[in-house]
N, C-alpha and C. Protein backbone atom coordinates (compact mmCIF):
# COMPACT_ATOMS: atom_id res chain seq x y z
N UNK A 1 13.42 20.01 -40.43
CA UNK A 1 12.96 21.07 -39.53
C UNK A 1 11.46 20.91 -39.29
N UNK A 2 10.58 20.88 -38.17
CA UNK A 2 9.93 20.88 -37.71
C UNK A 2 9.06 21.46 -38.16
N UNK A 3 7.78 21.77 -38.03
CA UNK A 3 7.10 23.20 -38.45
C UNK A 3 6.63 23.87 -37.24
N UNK A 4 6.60 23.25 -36.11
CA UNK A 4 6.60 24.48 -35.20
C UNK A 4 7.98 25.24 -34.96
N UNK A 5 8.99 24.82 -35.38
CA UNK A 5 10.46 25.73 -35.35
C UNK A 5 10.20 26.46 -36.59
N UNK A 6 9.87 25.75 -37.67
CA UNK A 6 9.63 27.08 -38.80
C UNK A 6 8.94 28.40 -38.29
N UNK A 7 7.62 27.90 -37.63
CA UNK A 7 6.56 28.96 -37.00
C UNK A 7 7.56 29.63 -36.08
N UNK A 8 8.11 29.10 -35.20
CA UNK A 8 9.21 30.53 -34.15
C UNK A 8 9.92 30.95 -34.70
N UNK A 9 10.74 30.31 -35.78
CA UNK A 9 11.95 31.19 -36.41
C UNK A 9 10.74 32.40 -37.54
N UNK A 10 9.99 31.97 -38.31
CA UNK A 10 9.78 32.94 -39.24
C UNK A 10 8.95 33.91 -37.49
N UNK A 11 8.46 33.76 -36.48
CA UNK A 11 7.91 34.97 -35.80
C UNK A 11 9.18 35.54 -35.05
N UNK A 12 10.80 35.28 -35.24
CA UNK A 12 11.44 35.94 -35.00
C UNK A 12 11.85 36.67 -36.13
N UNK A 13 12.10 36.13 -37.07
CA UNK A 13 12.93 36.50 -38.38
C UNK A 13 12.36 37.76 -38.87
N UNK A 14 10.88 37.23 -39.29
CA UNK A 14 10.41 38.16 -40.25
C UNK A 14 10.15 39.60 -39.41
N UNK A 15 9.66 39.94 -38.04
CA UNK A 15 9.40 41.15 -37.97
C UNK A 15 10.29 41.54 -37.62
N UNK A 16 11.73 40.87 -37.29
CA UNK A 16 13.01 42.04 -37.02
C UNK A 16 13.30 42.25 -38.62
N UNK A 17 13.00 41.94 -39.76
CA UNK A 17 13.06 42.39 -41.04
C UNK A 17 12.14 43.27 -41.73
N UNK A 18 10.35 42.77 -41.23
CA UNK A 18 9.86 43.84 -41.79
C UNK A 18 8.48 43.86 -41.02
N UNK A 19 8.96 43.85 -39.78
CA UNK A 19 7.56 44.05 -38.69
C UNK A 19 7.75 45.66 -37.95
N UNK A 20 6.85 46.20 -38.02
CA UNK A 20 6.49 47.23 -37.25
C UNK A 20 6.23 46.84 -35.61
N UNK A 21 6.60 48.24 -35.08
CA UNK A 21 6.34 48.26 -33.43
C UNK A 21 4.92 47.60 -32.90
N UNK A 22 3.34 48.08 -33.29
CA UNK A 22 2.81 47.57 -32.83
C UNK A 22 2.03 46.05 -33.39
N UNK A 23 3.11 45.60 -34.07
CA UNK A 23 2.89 44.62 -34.80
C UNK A 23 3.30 43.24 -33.58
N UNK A 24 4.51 43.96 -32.27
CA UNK A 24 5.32 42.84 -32.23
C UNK A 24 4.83 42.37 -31.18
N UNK A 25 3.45 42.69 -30.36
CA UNK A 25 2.76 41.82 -29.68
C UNK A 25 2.09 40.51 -30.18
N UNK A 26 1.78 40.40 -31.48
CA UNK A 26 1.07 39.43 -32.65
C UNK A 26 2.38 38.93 -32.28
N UNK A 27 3.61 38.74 -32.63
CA UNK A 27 4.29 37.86 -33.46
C UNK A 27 5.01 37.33 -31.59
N UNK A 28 4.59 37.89 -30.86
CA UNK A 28 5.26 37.12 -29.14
C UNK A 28 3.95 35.89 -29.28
N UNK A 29 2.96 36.07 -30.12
CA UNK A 29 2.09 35.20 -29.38
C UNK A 29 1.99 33.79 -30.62
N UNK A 30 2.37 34.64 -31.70
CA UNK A 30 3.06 33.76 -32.79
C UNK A 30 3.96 32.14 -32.38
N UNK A 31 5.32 33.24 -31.23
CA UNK A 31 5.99 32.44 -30.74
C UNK A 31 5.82 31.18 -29.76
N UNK A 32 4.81 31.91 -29.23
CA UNK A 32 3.89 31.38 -28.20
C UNK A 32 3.80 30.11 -28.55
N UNK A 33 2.70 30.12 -29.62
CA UNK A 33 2.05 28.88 -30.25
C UNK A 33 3.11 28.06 -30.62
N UNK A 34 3.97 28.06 -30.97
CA UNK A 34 5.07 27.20 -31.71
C UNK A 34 5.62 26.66 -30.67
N UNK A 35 5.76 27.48 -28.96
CA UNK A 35 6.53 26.71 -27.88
C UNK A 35 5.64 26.41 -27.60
N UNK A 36 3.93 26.39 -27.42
CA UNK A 36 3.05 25.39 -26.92
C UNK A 36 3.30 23.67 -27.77
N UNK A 37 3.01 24.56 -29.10
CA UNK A 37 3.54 22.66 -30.17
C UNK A 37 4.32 22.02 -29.73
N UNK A 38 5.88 23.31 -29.34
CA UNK A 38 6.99 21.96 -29.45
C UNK A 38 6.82 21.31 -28.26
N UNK A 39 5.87 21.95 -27.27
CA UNK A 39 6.16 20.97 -25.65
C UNK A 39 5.28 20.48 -26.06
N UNK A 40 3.97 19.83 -26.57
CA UNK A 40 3.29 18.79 -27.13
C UNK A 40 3.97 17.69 -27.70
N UNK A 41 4.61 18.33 -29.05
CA UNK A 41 5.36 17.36 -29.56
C UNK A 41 6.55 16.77 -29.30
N UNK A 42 6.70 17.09 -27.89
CA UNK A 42 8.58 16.61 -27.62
C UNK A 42 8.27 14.93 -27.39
N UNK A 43 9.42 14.07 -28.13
CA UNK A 43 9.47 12.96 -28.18
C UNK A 43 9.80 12.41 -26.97
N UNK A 44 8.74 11.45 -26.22
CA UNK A 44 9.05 10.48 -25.20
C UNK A 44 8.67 11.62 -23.75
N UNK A 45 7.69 12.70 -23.83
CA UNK A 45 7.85 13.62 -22.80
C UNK A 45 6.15 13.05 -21.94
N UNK A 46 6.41 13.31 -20.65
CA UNK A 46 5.31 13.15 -20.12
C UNK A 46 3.77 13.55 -20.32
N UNK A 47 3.24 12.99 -21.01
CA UNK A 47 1.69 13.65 -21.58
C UNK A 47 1.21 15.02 -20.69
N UNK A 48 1.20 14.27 -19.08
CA UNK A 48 0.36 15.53 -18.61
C UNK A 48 1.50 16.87 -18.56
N UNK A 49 2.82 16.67 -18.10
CA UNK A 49 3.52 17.43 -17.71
C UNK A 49 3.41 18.25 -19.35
N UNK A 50 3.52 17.46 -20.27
CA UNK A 50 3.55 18.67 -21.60
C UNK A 50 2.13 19.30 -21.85
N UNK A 51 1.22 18.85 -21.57
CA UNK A 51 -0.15 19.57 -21.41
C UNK A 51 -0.07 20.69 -20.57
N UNK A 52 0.90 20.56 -19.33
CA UNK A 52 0.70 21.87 -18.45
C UNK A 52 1.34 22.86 -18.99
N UNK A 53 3.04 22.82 -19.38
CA UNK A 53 3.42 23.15 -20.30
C UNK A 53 3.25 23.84 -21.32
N UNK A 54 2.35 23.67 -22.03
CA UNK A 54 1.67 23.92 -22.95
C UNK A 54 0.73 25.12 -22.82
N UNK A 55 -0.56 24.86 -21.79
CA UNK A 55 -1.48 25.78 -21.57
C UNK A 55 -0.84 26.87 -20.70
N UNK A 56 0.78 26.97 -20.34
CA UNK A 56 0.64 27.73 -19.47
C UNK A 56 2.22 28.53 -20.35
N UNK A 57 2.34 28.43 -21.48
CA UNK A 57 3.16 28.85 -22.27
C UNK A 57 2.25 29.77 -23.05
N UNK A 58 1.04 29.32 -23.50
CA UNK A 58 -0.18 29.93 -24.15
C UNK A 58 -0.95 30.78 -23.79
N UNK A 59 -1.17 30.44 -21.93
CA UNK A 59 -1.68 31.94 -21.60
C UNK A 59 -0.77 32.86 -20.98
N UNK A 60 0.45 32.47 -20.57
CA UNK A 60 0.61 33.65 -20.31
C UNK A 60 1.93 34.14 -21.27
N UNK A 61 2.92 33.38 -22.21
CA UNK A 61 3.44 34.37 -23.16
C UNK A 61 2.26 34.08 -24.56
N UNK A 62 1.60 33.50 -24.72
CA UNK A 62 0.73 34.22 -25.90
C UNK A 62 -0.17 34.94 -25.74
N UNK A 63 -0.55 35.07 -24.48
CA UNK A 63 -1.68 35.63 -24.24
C UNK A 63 -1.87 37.20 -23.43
N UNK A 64 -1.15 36.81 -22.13
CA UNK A 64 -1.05 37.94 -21.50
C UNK A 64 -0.06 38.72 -21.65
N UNK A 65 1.25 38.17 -21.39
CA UNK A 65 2.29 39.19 -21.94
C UNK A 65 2.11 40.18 -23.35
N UNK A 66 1.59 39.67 -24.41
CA UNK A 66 1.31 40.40 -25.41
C UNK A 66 0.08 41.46 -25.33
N UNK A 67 -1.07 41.16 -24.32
CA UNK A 67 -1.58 42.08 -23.94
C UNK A 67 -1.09 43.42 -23.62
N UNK A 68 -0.23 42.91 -22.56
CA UNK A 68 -0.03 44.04 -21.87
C UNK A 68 1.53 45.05 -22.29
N UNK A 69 2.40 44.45 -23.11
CA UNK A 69 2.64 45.08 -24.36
C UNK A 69 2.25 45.89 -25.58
N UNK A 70 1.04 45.23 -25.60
CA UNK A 70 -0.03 46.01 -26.63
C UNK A 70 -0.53 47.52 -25.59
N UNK A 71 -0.91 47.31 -24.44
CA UNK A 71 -1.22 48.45 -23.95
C UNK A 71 -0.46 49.48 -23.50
N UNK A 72 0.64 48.80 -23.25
CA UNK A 72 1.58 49.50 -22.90
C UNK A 72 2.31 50.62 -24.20
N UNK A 73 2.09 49.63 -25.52
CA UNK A 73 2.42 50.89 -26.56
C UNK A 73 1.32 51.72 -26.61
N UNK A 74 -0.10 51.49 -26.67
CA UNK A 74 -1.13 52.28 -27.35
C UNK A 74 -0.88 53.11 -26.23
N UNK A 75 -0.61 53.11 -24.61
CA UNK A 75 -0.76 54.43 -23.51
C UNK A 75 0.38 55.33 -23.73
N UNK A 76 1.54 54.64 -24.35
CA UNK A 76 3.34 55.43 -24.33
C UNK A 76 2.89 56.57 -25.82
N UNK A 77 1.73 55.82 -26.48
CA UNK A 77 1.68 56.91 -28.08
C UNK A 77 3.16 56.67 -29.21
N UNK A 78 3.77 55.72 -29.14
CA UNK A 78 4.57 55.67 -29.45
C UNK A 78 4.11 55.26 -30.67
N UNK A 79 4.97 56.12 -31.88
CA UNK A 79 5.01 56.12 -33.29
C UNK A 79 5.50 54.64 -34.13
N UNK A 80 4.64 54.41 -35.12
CA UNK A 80 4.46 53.14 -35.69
C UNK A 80 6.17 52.72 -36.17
N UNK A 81 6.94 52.78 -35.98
CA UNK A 81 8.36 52.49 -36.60
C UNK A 81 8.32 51.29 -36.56
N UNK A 82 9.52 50.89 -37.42
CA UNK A 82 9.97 49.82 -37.95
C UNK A 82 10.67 48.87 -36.72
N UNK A 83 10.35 48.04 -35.78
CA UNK A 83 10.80 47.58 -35.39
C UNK A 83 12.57 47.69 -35.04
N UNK A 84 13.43 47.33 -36.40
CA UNK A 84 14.20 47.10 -36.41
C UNK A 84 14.81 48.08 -37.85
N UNK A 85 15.73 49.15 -37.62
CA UNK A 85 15.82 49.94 -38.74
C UNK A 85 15.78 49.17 -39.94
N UNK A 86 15.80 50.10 -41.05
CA UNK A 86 15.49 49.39 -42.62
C UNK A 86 16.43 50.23 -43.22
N UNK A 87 17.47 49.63 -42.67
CA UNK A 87 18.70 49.57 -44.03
C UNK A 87 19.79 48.31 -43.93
N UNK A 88 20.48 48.89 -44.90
CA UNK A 88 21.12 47.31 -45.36
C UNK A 88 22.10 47.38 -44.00
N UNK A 89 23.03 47.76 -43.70
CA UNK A 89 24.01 47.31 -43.07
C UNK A 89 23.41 46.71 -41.98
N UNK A 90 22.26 47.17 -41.08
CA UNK A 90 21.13 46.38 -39.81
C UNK A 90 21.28 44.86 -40.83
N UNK A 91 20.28 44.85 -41.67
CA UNK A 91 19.90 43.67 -42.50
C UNK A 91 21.02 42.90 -42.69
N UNK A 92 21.97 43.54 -43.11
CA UNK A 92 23.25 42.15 -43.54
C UNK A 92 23.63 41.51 -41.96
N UNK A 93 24.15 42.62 -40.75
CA UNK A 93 24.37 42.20 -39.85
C UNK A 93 23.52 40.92 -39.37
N UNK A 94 22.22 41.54 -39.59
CA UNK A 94 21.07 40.05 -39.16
C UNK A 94 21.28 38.98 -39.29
N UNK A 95 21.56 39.10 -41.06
CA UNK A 95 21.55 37.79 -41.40
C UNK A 95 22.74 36.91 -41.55
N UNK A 96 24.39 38.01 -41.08
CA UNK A 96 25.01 36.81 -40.69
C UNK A 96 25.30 36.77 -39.37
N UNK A 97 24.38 37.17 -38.59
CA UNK A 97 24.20 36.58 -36.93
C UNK A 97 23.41 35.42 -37.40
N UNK A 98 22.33 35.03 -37.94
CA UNK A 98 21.12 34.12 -38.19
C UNK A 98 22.02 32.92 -38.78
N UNK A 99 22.81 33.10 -40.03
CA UNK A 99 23.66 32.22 -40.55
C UNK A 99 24.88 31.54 -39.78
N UNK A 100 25.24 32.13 -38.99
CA UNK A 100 26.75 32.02 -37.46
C UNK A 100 25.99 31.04 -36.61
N UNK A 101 24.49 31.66 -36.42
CA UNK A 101 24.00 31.08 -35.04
C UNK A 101 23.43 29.12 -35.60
N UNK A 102 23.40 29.37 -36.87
CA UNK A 102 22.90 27.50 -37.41
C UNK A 102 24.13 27.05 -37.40
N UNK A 103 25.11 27.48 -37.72
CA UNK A 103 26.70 26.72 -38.08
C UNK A 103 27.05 26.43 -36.72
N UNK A 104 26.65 27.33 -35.66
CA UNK A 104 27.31 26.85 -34.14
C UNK A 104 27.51 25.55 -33.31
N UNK A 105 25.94 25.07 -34.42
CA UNK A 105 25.90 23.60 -33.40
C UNK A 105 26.12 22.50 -34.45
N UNK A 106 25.67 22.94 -35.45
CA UNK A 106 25.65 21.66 -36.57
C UNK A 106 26.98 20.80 -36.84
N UNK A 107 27.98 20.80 -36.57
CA UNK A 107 29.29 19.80 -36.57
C UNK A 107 29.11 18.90 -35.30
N UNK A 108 28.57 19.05 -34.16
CA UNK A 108 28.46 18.43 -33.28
C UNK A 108 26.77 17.49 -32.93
N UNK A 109 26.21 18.32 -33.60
CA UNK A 109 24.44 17.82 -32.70
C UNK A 109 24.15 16.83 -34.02
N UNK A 110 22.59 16.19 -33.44
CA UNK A 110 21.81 15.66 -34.25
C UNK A 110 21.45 16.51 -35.22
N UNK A 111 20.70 16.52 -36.16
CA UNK A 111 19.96 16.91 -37.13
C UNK A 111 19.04 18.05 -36.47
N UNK A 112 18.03 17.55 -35.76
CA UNK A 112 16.96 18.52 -34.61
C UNK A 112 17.60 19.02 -33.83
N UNK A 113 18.65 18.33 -32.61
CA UNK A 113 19.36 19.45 -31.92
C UNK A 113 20.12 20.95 -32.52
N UNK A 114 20.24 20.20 -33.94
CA UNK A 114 21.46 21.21 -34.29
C UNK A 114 20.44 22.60 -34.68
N UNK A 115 19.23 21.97 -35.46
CA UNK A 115 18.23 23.13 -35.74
C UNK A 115 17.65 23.94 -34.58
N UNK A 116 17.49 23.35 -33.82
CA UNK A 116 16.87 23.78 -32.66
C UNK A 116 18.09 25.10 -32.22
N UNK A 117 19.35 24.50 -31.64
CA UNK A 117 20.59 25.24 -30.82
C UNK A 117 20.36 26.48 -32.24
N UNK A 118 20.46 26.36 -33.55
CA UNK A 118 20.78 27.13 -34.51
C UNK A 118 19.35 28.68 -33.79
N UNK A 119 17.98 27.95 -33.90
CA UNK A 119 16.79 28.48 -33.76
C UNK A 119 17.17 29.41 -32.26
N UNK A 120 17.31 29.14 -31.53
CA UNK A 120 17.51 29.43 -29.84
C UNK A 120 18.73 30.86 -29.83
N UNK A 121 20.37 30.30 -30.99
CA UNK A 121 20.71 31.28 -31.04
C UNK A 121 20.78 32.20 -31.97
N UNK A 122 19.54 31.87 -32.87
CA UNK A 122 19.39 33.28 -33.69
C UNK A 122 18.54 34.43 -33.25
N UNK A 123 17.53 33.36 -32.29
CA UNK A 123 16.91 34.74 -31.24
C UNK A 123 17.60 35.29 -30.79
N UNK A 124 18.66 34.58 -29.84
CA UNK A 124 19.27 35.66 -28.89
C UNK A 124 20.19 36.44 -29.45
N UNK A 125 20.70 36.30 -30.76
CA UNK A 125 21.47 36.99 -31.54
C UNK A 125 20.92 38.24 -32.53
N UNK A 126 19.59 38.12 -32.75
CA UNK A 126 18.81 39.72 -33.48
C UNK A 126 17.88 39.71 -31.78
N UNK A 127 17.95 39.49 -31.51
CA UNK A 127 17.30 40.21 -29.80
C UNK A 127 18.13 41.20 -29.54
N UNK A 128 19.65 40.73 -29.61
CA UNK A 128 20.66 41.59 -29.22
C UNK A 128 21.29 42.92 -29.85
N UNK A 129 20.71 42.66 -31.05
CA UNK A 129 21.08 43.28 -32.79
C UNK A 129 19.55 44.90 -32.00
N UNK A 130 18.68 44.11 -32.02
CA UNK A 130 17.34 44.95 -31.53
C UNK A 130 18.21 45.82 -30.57
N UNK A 131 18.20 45.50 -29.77
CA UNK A 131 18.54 46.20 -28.42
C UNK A 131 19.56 47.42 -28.82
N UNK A 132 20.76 46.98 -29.56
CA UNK A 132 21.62 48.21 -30.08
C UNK A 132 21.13 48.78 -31.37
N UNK A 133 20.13 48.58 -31.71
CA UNK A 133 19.92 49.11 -33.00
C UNK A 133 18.61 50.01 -32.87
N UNK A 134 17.62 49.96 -31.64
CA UNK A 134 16.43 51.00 -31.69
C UNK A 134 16.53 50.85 -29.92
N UNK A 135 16.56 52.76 -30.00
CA UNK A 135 16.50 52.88 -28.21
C UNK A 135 15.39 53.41 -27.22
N UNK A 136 14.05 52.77 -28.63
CA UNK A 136 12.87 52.57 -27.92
C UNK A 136 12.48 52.00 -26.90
N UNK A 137 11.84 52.33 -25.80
CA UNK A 137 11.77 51.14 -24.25
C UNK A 137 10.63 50.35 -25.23
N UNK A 138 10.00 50.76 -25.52
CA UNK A 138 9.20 49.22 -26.20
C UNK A 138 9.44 48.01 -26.94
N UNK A 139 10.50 48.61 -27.85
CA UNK A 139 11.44 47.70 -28.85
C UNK A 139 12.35 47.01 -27.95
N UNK A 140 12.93 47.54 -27.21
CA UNK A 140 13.77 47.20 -25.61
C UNK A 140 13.29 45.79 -25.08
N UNK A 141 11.97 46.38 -24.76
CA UNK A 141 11.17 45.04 -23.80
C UNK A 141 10.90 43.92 -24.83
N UNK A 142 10.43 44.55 -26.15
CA UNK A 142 10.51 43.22 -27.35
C UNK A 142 11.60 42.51 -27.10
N UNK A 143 13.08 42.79 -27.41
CA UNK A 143 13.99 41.99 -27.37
C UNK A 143 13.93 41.14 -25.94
N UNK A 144 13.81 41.54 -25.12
CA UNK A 144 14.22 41.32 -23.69
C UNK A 144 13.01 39.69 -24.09
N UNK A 145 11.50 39.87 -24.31
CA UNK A 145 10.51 38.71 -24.54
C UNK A 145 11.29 37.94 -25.66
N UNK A 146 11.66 38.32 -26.33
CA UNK A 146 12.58 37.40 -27.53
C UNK A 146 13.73 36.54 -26.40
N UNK A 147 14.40 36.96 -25.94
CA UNK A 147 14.95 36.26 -25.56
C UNK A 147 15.01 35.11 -24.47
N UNK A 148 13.95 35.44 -23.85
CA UNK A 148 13.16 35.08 -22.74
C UNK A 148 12.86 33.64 -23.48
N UNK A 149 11.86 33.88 -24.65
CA UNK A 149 11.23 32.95 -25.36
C UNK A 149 12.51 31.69 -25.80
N UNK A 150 13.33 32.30 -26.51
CA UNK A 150 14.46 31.22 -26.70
C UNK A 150 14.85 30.82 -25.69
N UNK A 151 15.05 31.21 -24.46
CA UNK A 151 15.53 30.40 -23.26
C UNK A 151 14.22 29.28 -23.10
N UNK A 152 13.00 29.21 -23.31
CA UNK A 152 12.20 28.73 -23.07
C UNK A 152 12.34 27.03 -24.57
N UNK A 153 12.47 27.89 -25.77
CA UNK A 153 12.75 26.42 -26.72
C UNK A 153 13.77 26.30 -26.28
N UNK A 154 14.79 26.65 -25.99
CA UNK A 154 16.31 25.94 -25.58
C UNK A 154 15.32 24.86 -24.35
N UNK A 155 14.94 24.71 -23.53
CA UNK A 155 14.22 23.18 -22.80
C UNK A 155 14.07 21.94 -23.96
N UNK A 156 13.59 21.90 -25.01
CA UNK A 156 13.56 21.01 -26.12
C UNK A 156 14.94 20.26 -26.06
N UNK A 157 15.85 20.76 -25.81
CA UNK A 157 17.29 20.30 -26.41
C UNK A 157 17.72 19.40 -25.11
N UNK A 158 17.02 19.57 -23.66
CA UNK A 158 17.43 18.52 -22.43
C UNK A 158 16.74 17.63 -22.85
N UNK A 159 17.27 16.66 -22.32
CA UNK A 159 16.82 15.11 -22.67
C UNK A 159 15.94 14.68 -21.49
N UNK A 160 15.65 15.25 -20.33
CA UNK A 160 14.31 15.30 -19.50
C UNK A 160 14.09 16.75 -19.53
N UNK A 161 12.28 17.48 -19.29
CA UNK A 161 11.75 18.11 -19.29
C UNK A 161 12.37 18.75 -17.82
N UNK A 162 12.23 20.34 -18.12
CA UNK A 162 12.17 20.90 -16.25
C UNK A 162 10.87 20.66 -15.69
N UNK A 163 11.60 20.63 -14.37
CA UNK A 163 9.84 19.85 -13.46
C UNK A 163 9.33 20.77 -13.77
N UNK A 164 8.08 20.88 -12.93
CA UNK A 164 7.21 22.16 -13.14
C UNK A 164 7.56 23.08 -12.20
N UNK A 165 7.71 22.54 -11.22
CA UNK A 165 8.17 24.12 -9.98
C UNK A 165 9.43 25.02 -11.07
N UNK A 166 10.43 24.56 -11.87
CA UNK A 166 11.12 25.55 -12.45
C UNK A 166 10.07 25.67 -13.71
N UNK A 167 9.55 25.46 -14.59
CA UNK A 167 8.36 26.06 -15.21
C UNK A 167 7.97 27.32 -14.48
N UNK A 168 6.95 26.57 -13.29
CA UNK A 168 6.22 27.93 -12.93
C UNK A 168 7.41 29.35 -12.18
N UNK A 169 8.74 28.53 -12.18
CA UNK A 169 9.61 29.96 -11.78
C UNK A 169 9.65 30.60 -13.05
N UNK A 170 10.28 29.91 -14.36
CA UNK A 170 10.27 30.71 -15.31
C UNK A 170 9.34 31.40 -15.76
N UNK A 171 7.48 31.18 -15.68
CA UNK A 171 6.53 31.81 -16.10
C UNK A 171 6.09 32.88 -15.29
N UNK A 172 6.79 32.95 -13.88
CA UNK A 172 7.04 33.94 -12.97
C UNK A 172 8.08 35.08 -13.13
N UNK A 173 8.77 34.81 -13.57
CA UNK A 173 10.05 35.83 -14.41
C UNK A 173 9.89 36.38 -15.29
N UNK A 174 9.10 35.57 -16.50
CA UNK A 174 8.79 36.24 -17.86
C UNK A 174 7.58 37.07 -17.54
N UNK A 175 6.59 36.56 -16.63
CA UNK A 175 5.19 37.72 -16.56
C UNK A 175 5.74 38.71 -15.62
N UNK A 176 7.03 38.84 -14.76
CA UNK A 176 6.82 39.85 -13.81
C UNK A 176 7.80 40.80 -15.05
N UNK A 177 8.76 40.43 -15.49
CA UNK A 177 9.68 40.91 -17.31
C UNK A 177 8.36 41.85 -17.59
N UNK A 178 7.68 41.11 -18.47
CA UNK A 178 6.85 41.62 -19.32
C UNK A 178 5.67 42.79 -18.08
N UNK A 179 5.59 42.40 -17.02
CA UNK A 179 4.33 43.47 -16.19
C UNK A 179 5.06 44.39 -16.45
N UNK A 180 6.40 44.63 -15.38
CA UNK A 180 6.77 45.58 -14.94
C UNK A 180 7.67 46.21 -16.11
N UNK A 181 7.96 45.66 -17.12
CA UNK A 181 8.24 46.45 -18.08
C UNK A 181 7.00 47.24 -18.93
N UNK A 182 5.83 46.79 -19.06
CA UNK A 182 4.93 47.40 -19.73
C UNK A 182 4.86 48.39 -18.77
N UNK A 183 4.43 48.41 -17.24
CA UNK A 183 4.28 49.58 -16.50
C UNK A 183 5.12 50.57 -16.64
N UNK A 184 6.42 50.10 -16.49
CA UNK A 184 7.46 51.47 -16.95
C UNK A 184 7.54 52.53 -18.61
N UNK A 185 7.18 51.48 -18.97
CA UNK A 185 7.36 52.11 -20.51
C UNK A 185 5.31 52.16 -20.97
N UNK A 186 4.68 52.63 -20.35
CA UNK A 186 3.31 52.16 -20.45
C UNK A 186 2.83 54.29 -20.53
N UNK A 187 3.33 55.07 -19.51
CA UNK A 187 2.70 56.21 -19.74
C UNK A 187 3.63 57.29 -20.47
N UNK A 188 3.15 58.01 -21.39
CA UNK A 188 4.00 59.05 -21.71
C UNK A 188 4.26 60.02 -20.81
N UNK A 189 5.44 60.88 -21.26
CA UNK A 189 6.10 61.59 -20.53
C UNK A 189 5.09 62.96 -19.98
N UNK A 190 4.66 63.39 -18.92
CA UNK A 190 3.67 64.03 -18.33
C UNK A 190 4.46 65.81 -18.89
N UNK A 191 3.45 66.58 -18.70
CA UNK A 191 3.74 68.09 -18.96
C UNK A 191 5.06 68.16 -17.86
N UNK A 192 4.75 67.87 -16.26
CA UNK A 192 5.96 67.97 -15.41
C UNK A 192 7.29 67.66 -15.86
N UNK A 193 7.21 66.08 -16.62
CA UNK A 193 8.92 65.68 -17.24
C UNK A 193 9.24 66.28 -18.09
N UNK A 194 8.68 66.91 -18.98
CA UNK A 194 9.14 67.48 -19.94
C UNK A 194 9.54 69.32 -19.78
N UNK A 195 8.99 69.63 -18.82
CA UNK A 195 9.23 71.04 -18.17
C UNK A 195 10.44 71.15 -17.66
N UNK A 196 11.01 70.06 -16.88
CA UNK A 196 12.22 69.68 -16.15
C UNK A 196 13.27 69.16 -16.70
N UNK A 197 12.97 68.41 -17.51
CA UNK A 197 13.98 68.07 -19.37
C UNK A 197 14.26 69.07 -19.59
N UNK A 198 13.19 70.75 -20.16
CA UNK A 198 14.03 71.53 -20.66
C UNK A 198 14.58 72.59 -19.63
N UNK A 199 14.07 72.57 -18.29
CA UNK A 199 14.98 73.61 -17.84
C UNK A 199 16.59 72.86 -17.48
N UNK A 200 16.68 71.53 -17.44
CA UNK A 200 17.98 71.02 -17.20
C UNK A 200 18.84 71.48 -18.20
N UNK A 201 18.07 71.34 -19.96
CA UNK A 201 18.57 71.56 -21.03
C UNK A 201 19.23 72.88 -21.01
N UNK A 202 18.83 74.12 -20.40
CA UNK A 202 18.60 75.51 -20.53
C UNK A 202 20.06 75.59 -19.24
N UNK A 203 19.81 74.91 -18.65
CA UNK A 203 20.65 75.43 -17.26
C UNK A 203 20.65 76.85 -16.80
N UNK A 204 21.38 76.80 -15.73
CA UNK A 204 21.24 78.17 -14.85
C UNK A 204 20.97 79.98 -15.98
């Protein structure tokens, strides 16, 4: 195993185990870095094309997307919780989605493919765990960048790179993901919504 796949799996692993909410902008940019490495280090890949790759994996999911995640919790006021609840039955589920998702490929792939396919679907497998398990819009949009991100190491596993015009579509998808989700989930609920919450509550 690699050590930039160590670096993405432990910035998926560990804070759906014991990362807090405004913790999980750090650990998108965590991820970041590890998909800048692996498009550096992909064997036999075009120097410049993995340089672009690279700087443009770095600024805008390590950089900006986590920004504006970060602001988007500090404006919502949203309370420091646990990412991902903290009890066992969440936790066991995790970890045999995490354990399912390495066995999936390993009878068939190389050694690296198989780690990689294992890495790709254990994101999308506690991304998904996230999503039904906290019905925070912030924790929400976390998973949604988690998964985003594994679609992004899943490229490692083609045997040519995507050109760059689908690059810059995908870095167009994930920053308009991450804008327009921080905007929605970015202001708390005004005196007006909450006046209108309870007279719905109250009815006639």
């Amino acid at each position: 195993m690699t050590p930039a796949l160590i670096l993405f799996l432990a910035a998926v692993i560990i804070p759906m185990f014991f990362g807090k909410l405004r913790s999980a902008p750090l650990w998108l940019a965590a991820q970041a870095g590890a998909l800048a490495w692996t498009a550096l280090a992909q064997p036999g890949a075009d120097a410049t094309h993995a340089a672009v790759a690279a700087v443009e994996v770095a600024v805008v999911r390590g950089l900006l997307a986590p920004l504006l995640l970060r602001r988007a919790i500090r404006a919502r006021g949203e309370p420091n919780r646990d990412l991902m609840p903290s009890n066992l039955f969440a936790w066991a589920i995790a970890m045999a989605l995490v354990v399912l998702a390495f066995e999936f490929g390993a009878p068939t792939l190389s050694d690296r493919h198989a780690l990689t396919l294992g890495a790709v679907g254990a994101t999308v497998t506690v991304a998904l765990l996230l999503l039904s398990t906290n019905d925070s819009p912030p924790a929400q949009l976390v998973a949604v960048l988690f998964m985003e991100n594994a679609l992004a190491l899943f490229e490692s596993l083609l045997p040519e790179p995507w050109p760059l015009p689908v690059h810059a579509a995908l870095t167009g998808i994930y920053l308009l993901t991450a804008g327009v989700g921080a905007w929605l989930i970015g202001a708390p609920e005004g005196p007006a919504v909450a006046s209108a919450g309870a007279a719905v509550e109250e009815g006639p």
